[in-house]
C-alpha atoms as a PDB file:
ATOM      1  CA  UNK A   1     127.682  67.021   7.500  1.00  0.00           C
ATOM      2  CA  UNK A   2     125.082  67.968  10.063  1.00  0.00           C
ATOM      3  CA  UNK A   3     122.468  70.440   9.390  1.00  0.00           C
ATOM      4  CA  UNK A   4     120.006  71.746  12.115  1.00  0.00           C
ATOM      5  CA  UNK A   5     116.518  73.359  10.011  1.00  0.00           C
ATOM      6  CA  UNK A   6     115.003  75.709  12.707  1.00  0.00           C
ATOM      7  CA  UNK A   7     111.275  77.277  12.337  1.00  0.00           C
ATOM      8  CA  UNK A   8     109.540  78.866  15.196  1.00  0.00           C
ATOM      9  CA  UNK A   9     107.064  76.778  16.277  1.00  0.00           C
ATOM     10  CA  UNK A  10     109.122  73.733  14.426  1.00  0.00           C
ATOM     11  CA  UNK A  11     105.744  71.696  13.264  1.00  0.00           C
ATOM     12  CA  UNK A  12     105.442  72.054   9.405  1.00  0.00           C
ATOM     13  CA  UNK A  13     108.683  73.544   7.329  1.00  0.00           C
ATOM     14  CA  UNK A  14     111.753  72.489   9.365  1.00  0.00           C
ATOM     15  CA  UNK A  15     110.173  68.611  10.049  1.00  0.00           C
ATOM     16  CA  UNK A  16     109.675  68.308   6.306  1.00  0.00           C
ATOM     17  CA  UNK A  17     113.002  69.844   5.750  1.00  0.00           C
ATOM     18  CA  UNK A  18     114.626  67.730   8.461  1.00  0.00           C
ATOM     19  CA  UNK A  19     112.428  64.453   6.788  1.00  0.00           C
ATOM     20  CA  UNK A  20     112.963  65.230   3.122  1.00  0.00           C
ATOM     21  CA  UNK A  21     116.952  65.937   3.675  1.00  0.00           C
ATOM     22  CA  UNK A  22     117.680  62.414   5.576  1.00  0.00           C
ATOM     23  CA  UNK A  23     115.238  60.509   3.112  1.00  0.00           C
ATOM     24  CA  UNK A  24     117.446  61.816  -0.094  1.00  0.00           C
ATOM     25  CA  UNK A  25     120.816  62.014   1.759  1.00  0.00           C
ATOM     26  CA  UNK A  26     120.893  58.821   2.405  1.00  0.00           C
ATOM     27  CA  UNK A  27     123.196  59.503   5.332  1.00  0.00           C
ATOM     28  CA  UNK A  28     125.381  61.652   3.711  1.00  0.00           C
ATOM     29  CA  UNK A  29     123.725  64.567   5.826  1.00  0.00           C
ATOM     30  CA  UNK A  30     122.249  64.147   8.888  1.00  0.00           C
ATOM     31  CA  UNK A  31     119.436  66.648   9.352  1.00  0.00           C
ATOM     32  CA  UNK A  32     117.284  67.423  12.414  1.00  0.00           C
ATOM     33  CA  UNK A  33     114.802  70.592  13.107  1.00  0.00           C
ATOM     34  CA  UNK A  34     113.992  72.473  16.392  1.00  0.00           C
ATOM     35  CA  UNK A  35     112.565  76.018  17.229  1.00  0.00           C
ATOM     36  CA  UNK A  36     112.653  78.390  19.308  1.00  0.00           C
ATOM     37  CA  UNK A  37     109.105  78.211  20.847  1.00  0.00           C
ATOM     38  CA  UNK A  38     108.392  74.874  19.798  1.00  0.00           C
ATOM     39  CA  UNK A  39     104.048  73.743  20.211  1.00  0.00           C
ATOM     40  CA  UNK A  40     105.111  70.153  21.062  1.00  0.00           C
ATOM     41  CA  UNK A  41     103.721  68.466  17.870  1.00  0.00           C
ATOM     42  CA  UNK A  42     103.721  68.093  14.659  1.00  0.00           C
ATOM     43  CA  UNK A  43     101.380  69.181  12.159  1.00  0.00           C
ATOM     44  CA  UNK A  44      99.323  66.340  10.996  1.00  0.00           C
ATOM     45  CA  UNK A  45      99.089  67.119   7.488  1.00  0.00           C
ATOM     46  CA  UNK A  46     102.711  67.124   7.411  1.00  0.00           C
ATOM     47  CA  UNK A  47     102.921  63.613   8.684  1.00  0.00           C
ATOM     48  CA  UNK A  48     100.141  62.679   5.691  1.00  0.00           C
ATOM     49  CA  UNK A  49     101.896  64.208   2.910  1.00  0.00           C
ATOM     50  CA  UNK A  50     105.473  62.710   4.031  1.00  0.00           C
ATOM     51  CA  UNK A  51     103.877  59.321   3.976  1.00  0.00           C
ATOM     52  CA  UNK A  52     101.954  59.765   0.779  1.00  0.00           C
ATOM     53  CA  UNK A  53     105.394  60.684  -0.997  1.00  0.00           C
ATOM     54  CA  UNK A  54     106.812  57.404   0.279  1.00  0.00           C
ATOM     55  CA  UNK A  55     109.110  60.205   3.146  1.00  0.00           C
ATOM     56  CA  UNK A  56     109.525  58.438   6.691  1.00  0.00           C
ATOM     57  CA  UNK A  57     108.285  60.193   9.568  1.00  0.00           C
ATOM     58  CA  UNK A  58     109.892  57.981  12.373  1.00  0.00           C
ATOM     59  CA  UNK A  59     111.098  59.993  14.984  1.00  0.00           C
ATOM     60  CA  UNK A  60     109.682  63.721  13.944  1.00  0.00           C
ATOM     61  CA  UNK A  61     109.013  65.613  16.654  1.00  0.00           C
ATOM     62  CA  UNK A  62     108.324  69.377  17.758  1.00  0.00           C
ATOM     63  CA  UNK A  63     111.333  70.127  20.256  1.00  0.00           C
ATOM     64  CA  UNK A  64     113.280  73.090  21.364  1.00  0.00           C
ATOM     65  CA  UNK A  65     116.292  74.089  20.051  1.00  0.00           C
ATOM     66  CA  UNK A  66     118.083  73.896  23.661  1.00  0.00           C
ATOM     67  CA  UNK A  67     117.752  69.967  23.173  1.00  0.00           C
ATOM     68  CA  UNK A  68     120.757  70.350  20.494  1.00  0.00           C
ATOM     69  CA  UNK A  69     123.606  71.767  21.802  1.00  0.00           C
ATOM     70  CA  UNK A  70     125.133  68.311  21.913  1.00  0.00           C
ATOM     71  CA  UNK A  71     124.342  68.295  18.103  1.00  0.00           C
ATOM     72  CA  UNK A  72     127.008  70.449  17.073  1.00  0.00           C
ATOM     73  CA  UNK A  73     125.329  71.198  13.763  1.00  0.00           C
ATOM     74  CA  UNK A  74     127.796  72.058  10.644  1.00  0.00           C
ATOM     75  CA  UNK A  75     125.098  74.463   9.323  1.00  0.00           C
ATOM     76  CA  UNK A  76     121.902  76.031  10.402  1.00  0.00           C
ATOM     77  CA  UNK A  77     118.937  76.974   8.300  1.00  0.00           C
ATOM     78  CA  UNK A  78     116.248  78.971   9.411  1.00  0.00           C
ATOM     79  CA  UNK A  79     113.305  78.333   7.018  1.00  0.00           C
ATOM     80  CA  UNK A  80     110.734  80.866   8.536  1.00  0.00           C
ATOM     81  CA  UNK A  81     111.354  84.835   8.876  1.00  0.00           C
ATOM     82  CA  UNK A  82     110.370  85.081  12.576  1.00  0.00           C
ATOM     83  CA  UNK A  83     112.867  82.521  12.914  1.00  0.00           C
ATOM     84  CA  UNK A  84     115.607  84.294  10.901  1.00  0.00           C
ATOM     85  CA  UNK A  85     114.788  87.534  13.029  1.00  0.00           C
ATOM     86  CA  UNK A  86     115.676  85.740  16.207  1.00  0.00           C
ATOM     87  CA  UNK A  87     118.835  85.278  18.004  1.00  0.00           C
ATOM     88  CA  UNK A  88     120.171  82.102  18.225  1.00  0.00           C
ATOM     89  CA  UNK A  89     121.466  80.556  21.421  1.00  0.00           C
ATOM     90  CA  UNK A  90     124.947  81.159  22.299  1.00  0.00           C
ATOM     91  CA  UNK A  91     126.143  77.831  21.837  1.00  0.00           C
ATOM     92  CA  UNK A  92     125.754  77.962  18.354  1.00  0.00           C
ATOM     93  CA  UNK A  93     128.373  80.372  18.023  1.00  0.00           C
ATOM     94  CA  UNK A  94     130.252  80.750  14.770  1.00  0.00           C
ATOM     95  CA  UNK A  95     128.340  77.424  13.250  1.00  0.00           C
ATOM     96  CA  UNK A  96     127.305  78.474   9.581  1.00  0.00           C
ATOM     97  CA  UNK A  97     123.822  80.530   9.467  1.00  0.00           C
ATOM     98  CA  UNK A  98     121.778  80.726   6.532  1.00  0.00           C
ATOM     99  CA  UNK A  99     117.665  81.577   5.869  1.00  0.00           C
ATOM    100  CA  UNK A 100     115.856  79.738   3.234  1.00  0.00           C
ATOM    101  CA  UNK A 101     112.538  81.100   3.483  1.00  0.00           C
ATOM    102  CA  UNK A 102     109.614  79.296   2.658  1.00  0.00           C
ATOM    103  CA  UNK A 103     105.567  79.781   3.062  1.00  0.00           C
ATOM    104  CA  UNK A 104     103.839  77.884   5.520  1.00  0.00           C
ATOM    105  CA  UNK A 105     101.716  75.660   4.092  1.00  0.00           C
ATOM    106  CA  UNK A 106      99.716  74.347   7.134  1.00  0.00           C
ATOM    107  CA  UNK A 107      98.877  78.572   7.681  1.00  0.00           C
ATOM    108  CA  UNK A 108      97.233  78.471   4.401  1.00  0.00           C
ATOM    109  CA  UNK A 109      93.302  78.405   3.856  1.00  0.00           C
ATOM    110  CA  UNK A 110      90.830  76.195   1.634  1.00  0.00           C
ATOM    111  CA  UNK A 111      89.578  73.052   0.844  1.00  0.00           C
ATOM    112  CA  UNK A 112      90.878  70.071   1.389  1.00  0.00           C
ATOM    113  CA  UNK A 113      92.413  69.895  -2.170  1.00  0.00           C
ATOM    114  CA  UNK A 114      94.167  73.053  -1.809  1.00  0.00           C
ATOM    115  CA  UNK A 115      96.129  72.317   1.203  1.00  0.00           C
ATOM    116  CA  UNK A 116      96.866  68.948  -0.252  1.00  0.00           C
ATOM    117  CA  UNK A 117      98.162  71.036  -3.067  1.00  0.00           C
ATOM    118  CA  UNK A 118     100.100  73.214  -0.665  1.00  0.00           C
ATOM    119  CA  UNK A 119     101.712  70.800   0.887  1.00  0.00           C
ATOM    120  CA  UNK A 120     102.338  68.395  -2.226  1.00  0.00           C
ATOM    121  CA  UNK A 121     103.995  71.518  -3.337  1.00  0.00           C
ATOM    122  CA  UNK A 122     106.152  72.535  -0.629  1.00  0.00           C
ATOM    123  CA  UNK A 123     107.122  69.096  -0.373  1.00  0.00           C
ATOM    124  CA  UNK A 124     109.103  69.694  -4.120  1.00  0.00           C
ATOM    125  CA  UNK A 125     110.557  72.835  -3.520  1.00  0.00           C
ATOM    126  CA  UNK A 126     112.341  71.333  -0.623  1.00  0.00           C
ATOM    127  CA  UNK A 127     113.432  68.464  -2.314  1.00  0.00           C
ATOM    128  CA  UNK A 128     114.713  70.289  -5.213  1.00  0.00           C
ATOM    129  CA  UNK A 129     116.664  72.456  -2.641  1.00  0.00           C
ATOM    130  CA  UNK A 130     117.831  69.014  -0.838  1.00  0.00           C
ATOM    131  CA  UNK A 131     118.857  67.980  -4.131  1.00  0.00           C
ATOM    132  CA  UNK A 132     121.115  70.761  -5.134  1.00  0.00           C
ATOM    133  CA  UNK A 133     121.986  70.587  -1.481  1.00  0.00           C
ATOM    134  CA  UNK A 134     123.319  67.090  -2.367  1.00  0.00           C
ATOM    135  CA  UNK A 135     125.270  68.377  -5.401  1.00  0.00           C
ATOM    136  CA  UNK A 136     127.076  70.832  -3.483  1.00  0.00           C
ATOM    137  CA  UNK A 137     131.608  69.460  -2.943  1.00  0.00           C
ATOM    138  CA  UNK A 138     131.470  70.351   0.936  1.00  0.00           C
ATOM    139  CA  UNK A 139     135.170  69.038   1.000  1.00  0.00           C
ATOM    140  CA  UNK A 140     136.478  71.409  -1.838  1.00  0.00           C
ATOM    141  CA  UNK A 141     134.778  74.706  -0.539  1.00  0.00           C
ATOM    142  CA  UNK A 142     136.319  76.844   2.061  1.00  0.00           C
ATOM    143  CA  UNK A 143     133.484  78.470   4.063  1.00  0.00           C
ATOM    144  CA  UNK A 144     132.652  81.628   2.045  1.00  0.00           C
ATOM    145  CA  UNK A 145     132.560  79.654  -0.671  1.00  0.00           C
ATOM    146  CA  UNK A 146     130.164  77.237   1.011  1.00  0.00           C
ATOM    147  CA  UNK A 147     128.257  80.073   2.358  1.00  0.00           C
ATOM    148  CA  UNK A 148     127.474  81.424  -1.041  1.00  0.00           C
ATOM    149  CA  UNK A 149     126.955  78.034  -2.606  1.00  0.00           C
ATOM    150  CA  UNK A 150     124.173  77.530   0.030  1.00  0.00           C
ATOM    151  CA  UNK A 151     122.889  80.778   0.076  1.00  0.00           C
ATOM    152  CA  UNK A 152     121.986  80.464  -3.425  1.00  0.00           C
ATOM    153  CA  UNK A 153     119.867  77.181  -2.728  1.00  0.00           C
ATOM    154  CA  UNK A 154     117.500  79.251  -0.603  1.00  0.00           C
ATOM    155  CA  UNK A 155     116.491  81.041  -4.101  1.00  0.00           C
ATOM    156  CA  UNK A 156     114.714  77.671  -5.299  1.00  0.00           C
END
């Protein structure tokens, strides 16, 4: 199973989607993250909060979503709502589309402590959706099925 997380600017929520999924998959999925009008880099915090929860960051980077065509992604998950608004490239054609929105922790305000808090916290709710992710029979579903199963997980 290949997933492709997508975010706009793809520097906070679809890198620690794209790191959280491949740490707890263990290979079972293979997740990456692009967007559509990707800054180049990724947040810095991010990186820090991956590390502190023991998450590898090897190999994150900010890049566009063109780079993937030759991914051939099973299922796409857009995880901000400028993202989900978008059209995706043609190329991704009739691959499986979902949104799992989520707030953007490195937009947030405060002290230090806060955004650690932000972060920290963000950092759960996408592992609890990886998790259920993980519990999910891909094999046994046919794609409505799989669609609602998945759709669901964005409620987390």
């Amino acid at each position: 199973m290949k997933i492709l997380y997508i975010c706009t600017h793809n520097r906070c929520r679809s890198i620690l989607f794209e790191a959280i999924t491949n740490h707890l998959s263990k290979g079972r999925i293979i997740a990456k993250s692009a967007g559509s009008q990707p800054v180049g880099e990724v947040h810095p915090l991010s990186i820090q909060y991956l590390n502190e929860a023991g998450i590898s960051t090897e190999g994150l980077s900010s890049q566009s979503w063109d780079e993937f065509e030759d991914f051939a992604p099973d299922i796409v998950i857009t995880v901000c709502d400028s993202a989900a608004g978008e059209s995706c490239p043609l190329w991704m054609g009739s691959t499986l589309k979902l949104h799992w929105g989520l707030v953007d922790p490195s937009k947030l305000q405060g002290s230090d402590k806060e955004l650690a808090e932000a972060f920290r916290q963000t950092i759960i709710e996408i592992s609890e959706r990886v998790k259920a992710l993980m519990a999910i029979d891909f094999a046994t579903l046919d794609t409505s099925a799989l669609k609602q199963a998945l759709a669901k997980l964005g409620a987390i």
